[in-house]
PDB file of N, CA and C in Angstrom:
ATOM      1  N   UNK A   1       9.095 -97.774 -52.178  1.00  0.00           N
ATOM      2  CA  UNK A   1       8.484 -96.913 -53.174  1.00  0.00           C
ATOM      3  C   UNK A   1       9.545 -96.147 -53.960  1.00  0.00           C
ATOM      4  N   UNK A   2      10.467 -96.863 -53.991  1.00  0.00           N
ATOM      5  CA  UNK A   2      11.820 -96.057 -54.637  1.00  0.00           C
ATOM      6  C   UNK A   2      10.938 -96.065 -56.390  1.00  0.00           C
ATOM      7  N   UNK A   3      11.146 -94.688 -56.677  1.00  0.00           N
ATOM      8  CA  UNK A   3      11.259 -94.417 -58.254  1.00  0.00           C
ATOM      9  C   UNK A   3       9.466 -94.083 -58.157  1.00  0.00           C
ATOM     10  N   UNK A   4       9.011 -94.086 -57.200  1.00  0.00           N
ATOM     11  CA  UNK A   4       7.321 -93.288 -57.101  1.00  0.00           C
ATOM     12  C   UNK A   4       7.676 -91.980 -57.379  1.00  0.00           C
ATOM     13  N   UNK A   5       6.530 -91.141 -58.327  1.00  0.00           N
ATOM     14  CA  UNK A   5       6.745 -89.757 -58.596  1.00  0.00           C
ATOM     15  C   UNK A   5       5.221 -89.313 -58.296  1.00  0.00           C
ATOM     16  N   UNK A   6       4.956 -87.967 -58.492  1.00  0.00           N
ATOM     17  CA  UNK A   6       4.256 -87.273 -58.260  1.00  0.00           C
ATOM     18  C   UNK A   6       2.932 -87.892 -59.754  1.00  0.00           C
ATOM     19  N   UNK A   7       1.963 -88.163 -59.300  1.00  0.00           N
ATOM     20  CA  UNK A   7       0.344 -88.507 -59.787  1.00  0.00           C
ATOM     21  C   UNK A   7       0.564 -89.990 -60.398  1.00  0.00           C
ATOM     22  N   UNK A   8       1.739 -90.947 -59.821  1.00  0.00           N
ATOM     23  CA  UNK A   8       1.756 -91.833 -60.103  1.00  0.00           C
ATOM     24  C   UNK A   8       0.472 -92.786 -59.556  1.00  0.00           C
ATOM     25  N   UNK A   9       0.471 -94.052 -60.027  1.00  0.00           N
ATOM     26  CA  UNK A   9      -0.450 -94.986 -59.227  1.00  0.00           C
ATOM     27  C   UNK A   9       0.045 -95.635 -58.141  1.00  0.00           C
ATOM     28  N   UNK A  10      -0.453 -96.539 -57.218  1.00  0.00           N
ATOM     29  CA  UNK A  10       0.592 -97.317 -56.637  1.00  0.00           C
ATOM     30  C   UNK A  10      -0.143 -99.024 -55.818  1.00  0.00           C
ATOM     31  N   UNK A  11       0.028 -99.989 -56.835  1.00  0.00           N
ATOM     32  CA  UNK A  11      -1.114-101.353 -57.137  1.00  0.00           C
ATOM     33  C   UNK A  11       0.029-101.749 -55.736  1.00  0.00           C
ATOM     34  N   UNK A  12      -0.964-102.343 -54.911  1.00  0.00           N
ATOM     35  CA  UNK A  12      -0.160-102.980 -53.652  1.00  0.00           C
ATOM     36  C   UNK A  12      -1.515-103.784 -52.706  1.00  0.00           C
ATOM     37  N   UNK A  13      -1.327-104.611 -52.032  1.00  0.00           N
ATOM     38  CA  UNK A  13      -1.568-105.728 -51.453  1.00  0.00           C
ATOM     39  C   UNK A  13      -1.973-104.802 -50.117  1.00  0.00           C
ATOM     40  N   UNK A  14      -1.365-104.392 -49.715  1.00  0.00           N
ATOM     41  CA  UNK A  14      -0.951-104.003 -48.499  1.00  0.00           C
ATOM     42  C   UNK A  14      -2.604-102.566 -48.083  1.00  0.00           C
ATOM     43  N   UNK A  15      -3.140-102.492 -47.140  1.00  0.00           N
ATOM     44  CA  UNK A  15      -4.459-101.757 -46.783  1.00  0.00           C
ATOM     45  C   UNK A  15      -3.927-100.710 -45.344  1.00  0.00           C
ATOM     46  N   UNK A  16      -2.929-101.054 -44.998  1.00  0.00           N
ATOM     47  CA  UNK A  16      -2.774-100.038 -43.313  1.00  0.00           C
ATOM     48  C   UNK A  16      -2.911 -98.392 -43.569  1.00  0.00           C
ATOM     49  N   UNK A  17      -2.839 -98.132 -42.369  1.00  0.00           N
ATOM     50  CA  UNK A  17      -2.576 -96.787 -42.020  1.00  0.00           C
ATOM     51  C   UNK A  17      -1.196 -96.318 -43.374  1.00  0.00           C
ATOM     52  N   UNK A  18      -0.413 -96.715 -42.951  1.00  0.00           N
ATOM     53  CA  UNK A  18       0.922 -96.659 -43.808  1.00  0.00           C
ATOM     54  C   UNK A  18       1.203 -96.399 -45.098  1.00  0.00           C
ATOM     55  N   UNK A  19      -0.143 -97.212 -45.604  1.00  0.00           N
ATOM     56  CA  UNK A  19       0.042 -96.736 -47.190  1.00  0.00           C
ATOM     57  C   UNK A  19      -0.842 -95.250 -47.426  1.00  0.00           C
ATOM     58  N   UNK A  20      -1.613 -94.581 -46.919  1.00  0.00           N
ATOM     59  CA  UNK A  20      -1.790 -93.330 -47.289  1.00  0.00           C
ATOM     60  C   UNK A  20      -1.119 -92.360 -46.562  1.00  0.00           C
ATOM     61  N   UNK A  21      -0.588 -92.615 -45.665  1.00  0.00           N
ATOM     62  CA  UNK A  21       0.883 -91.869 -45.726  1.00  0.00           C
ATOM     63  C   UNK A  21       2.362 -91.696 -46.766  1.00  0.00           C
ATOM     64  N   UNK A  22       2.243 -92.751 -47.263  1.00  0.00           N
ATOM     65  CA  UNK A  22       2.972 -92.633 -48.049  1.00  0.00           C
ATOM     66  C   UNK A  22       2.650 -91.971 -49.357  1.00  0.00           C
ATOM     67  N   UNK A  23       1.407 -92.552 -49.943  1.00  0.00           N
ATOM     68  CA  UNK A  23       0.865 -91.808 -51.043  1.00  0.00           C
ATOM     69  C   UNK A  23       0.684 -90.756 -50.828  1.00  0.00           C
ATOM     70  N   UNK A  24       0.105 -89.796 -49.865  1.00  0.00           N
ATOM     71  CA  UNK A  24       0.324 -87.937 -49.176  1.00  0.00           C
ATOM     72  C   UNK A  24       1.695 -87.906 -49.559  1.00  0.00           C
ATOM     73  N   UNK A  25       2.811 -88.221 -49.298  1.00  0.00           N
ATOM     74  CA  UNK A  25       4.032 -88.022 -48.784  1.00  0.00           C
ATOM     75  C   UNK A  25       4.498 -87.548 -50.178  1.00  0.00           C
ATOM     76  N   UNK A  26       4.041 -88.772 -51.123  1.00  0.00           N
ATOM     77  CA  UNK A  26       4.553 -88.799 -52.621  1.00  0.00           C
ATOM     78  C   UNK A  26       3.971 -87.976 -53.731  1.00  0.00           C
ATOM     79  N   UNK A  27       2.453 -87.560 -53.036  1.00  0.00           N
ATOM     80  CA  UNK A  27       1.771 -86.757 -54.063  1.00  0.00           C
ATOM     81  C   UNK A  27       1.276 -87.960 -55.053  1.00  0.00           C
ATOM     82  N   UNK A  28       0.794 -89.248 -54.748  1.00  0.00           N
ATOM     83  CA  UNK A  28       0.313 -89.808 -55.931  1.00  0.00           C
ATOM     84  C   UNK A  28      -1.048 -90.104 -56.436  1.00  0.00           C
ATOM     85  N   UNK A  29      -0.941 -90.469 -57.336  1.00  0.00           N
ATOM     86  CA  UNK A  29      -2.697 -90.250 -57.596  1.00  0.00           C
ATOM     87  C   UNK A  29      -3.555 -90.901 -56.904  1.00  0.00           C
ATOM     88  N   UNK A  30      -3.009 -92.286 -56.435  1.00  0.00           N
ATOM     89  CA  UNK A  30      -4.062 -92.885 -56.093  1.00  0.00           C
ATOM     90  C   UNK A  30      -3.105 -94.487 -55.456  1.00  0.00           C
ATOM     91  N   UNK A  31      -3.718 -95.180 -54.953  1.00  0.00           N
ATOM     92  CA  UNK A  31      -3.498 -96.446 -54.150  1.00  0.00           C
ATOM     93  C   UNK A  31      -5.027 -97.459 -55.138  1.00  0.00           C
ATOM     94  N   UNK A  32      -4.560 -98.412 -55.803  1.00  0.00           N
ATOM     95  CA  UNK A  32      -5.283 -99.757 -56.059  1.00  0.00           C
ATOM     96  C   UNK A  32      -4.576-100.683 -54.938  1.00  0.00           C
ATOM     97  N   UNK A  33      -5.922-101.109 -54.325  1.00  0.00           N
ATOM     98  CA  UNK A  33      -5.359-101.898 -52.959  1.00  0.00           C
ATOM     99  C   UNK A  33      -5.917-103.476 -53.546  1.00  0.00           C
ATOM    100  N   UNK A  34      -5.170-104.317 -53.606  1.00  0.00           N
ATOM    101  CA  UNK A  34      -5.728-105.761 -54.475  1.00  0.00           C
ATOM    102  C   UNK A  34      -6.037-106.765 -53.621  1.00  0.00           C
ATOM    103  N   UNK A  35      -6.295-107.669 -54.148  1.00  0.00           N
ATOM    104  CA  UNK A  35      -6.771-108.483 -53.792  1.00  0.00           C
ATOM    105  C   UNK A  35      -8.358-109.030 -52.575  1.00  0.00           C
ATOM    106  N   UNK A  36      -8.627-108.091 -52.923  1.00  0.00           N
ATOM    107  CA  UNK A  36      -9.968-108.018 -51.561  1.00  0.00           C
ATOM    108  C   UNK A  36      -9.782-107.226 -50.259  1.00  0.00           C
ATOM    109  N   UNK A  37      -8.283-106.917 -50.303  1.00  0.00           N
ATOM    110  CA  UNK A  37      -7.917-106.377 -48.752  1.00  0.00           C
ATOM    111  C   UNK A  37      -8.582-105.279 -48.970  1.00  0.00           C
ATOM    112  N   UNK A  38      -9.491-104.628 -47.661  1.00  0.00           N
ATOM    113  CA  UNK A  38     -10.113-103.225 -46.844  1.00  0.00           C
ATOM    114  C   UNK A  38      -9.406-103.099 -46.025  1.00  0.00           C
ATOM    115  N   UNK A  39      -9.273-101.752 -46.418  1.00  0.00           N
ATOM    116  CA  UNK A  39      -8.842-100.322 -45.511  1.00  0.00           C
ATOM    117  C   UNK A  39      -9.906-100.636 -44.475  1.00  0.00           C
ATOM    118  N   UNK A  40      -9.695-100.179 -43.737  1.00  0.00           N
ATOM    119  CA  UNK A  40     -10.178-100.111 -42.193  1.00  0.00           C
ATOM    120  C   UNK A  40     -10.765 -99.005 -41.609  1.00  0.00           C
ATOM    121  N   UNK A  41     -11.730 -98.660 -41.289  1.00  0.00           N
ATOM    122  CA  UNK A  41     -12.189 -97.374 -41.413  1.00  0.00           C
ATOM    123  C   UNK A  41     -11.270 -96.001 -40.812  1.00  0.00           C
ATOM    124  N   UNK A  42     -10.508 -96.058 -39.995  1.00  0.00           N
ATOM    125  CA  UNK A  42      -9.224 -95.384 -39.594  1.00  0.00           C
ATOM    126  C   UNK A  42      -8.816 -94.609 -40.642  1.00  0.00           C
ATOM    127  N   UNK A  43      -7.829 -95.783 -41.411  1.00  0.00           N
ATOM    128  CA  UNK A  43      -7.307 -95.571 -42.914  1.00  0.00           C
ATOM    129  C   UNK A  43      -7.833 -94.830 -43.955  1.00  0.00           C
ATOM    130  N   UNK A  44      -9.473 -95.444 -43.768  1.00  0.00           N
ATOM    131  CA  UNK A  44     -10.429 -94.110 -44.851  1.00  0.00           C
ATOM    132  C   UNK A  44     -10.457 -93.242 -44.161  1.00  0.00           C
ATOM    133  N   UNK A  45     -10.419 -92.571 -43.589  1.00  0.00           N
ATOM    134  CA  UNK A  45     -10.913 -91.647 -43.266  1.00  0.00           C
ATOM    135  C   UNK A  45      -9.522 -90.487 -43.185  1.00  0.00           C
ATOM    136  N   UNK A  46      -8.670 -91.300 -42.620  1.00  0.00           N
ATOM    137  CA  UNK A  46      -7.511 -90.736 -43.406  1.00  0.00           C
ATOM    138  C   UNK A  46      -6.895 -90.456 -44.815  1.00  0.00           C
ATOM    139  N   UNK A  47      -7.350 -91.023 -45.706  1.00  0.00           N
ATOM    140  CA  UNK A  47      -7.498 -90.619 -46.969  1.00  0.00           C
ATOM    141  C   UNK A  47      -8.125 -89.909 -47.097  1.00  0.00           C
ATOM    142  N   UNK A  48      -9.387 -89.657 -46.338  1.00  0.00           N
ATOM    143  CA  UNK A  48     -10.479 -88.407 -46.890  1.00  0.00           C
ATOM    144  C   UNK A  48      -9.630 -87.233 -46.765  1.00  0.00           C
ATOM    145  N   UNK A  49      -9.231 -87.263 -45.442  1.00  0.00           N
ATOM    146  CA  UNK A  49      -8.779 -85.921 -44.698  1.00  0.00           C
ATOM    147  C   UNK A  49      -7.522 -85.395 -46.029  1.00  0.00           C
ATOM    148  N   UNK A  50      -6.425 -86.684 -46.403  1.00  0.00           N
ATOM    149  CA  UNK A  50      -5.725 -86.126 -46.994  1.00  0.00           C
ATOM    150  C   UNK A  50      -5.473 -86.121 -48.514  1.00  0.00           C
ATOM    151  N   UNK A  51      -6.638 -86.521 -48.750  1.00  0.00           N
ATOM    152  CA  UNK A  51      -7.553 -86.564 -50.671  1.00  0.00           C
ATOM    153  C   UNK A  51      -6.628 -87.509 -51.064  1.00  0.00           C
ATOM    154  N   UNK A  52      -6.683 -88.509 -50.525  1.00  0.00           N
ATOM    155  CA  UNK A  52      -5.722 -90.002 -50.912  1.00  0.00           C
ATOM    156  C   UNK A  52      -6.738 -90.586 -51.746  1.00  0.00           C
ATOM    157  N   UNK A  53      -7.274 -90.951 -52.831  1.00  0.00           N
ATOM    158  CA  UNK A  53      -8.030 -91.845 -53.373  1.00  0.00           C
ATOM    159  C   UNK A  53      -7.692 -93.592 -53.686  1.00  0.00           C
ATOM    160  N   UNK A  54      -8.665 -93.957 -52.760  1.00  0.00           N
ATOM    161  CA  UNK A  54      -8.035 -95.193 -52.413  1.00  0.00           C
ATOM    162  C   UNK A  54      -9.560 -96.428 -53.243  1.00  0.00           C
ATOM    163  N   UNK A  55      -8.932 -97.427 -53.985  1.00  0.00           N
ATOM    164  CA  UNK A  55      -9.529 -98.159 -55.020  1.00  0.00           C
ATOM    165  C   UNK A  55      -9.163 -99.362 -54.511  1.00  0.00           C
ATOM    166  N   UNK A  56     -10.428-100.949 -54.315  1.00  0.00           N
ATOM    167  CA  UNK A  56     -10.328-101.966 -54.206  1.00  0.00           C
ATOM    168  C   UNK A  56     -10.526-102.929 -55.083  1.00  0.00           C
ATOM    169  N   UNK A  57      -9.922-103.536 -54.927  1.00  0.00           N
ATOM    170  CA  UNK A  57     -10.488-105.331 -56.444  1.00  0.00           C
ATOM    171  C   UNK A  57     -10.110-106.181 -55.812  1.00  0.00           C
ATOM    172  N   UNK A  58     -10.918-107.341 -56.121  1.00  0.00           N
ATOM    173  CA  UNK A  58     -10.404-108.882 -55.703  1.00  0.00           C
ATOM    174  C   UNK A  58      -9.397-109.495 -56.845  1.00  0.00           C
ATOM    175  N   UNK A  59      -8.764-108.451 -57.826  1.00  0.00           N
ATOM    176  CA  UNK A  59      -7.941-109.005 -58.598  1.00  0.00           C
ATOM    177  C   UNK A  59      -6.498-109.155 -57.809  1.00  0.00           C
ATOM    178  N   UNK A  60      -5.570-109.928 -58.416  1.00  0.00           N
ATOM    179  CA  UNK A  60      -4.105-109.821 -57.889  1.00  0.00           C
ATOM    180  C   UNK A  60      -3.730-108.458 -58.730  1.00  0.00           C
ATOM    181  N   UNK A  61      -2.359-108.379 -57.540  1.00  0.00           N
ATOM    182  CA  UNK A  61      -1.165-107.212 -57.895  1.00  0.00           C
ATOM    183  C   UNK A  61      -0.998-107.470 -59.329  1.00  0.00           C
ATOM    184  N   UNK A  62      -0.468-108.490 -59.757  1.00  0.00           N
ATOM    185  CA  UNK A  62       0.126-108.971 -60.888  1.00  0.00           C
ATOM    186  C   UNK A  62      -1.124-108.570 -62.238  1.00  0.00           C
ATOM    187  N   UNK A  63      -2.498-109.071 -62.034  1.00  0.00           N
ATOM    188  CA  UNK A  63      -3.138-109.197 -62.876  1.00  0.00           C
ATOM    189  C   UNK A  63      -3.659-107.408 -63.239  1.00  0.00           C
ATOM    190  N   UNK A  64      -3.622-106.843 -62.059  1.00  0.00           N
ATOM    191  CA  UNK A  64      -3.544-105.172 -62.304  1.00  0.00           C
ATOM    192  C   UNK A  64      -2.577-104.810 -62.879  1.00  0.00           C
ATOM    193  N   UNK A  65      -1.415-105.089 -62.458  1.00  0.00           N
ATOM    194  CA  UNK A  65      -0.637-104.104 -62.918  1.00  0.00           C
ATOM    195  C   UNK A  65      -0.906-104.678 -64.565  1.00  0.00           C
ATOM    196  N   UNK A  66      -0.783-105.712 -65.204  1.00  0.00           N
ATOM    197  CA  UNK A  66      -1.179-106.025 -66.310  1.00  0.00           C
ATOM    198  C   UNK A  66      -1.753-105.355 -66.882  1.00  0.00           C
ATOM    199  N   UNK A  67      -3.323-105.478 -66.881  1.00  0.00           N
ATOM    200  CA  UNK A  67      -4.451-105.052 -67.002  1.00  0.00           C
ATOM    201  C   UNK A  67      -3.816-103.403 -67.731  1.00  0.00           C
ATOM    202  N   UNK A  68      -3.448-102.652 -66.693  1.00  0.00           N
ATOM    203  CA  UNK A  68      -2.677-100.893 -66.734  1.00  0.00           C
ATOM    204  C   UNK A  68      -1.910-100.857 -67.911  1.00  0.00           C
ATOM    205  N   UNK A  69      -1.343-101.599 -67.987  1.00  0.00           N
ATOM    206  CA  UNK A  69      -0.084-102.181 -68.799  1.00  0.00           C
ATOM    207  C   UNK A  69      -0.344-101.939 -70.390  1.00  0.00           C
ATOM    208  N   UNK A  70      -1.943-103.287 -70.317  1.00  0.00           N
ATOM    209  CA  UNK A  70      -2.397-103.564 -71.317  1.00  0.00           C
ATOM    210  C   UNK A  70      -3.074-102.177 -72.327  1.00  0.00           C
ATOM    211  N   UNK A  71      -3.529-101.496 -71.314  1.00  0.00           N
ATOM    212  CA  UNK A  71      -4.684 -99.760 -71.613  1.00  0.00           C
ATOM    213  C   UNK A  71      -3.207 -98.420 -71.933  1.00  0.00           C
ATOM    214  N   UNK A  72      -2.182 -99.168 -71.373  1.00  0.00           N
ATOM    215  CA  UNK A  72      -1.139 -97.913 -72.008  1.00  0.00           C
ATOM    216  C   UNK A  72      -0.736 -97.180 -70.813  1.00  0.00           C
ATOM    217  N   UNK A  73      -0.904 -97.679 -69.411  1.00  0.00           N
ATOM    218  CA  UNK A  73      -0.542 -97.133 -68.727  1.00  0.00           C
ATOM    219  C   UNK A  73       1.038 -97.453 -67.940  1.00  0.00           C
ATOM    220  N   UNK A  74       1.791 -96.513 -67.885  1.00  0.00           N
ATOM    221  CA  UNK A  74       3.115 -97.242 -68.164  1.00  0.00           C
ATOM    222  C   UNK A  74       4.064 -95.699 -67.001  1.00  0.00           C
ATOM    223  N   UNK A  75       4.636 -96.502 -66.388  1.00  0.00           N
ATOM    224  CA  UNK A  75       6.027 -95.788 -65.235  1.00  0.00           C
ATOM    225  C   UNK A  75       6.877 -95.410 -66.288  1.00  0.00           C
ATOM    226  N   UNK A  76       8.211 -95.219 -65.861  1.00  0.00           N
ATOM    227  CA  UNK A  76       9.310 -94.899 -66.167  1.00  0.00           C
ATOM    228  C   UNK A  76      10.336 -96.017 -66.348  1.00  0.00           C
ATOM    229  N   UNK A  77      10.618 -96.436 -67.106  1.00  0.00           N
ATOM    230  CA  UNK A  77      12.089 -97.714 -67.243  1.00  0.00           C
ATOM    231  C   UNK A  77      13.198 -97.254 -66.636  1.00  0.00           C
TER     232      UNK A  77
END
């Protein structure tokens, strides 16, 4: 997560425990979790506790981050 900042997004594959720790950690806005993968009820509920807002799609990483891309939503170079 090198170069994550504070109310960033963060489009990833990945559903564990792990990733809303990290997003707490970073202060970011939110986790798009792709491709169909569920959080596990553990994981939600750990987001509740720590206002992680956590978002699913059966789209790919690739076709999100696009998509963001396309609407003007844009990181840091």
């Amino acid at each position: 997560m090198k170069g994550a900042k504070k109310d960033y997004v963060w489009v990833t594959l990945q559903s564990h425990l792990n990733v809303v720790a990290v997003a707490s950690l970073l202060n970011l806005a939110g986790v798009i979790i792709t491709e169909g993968n569920r959080p596990d009820q553990e994981t939600i509920a750990r987001a509740e506790k720590e206002g992680v807002v956590l978002l699913v799609t059966p789209k790919t990483t690739y076709t999100v981050v696009g998509e963001l891309t396309l609407m003007g939503v844009r990181g840091e170079a």
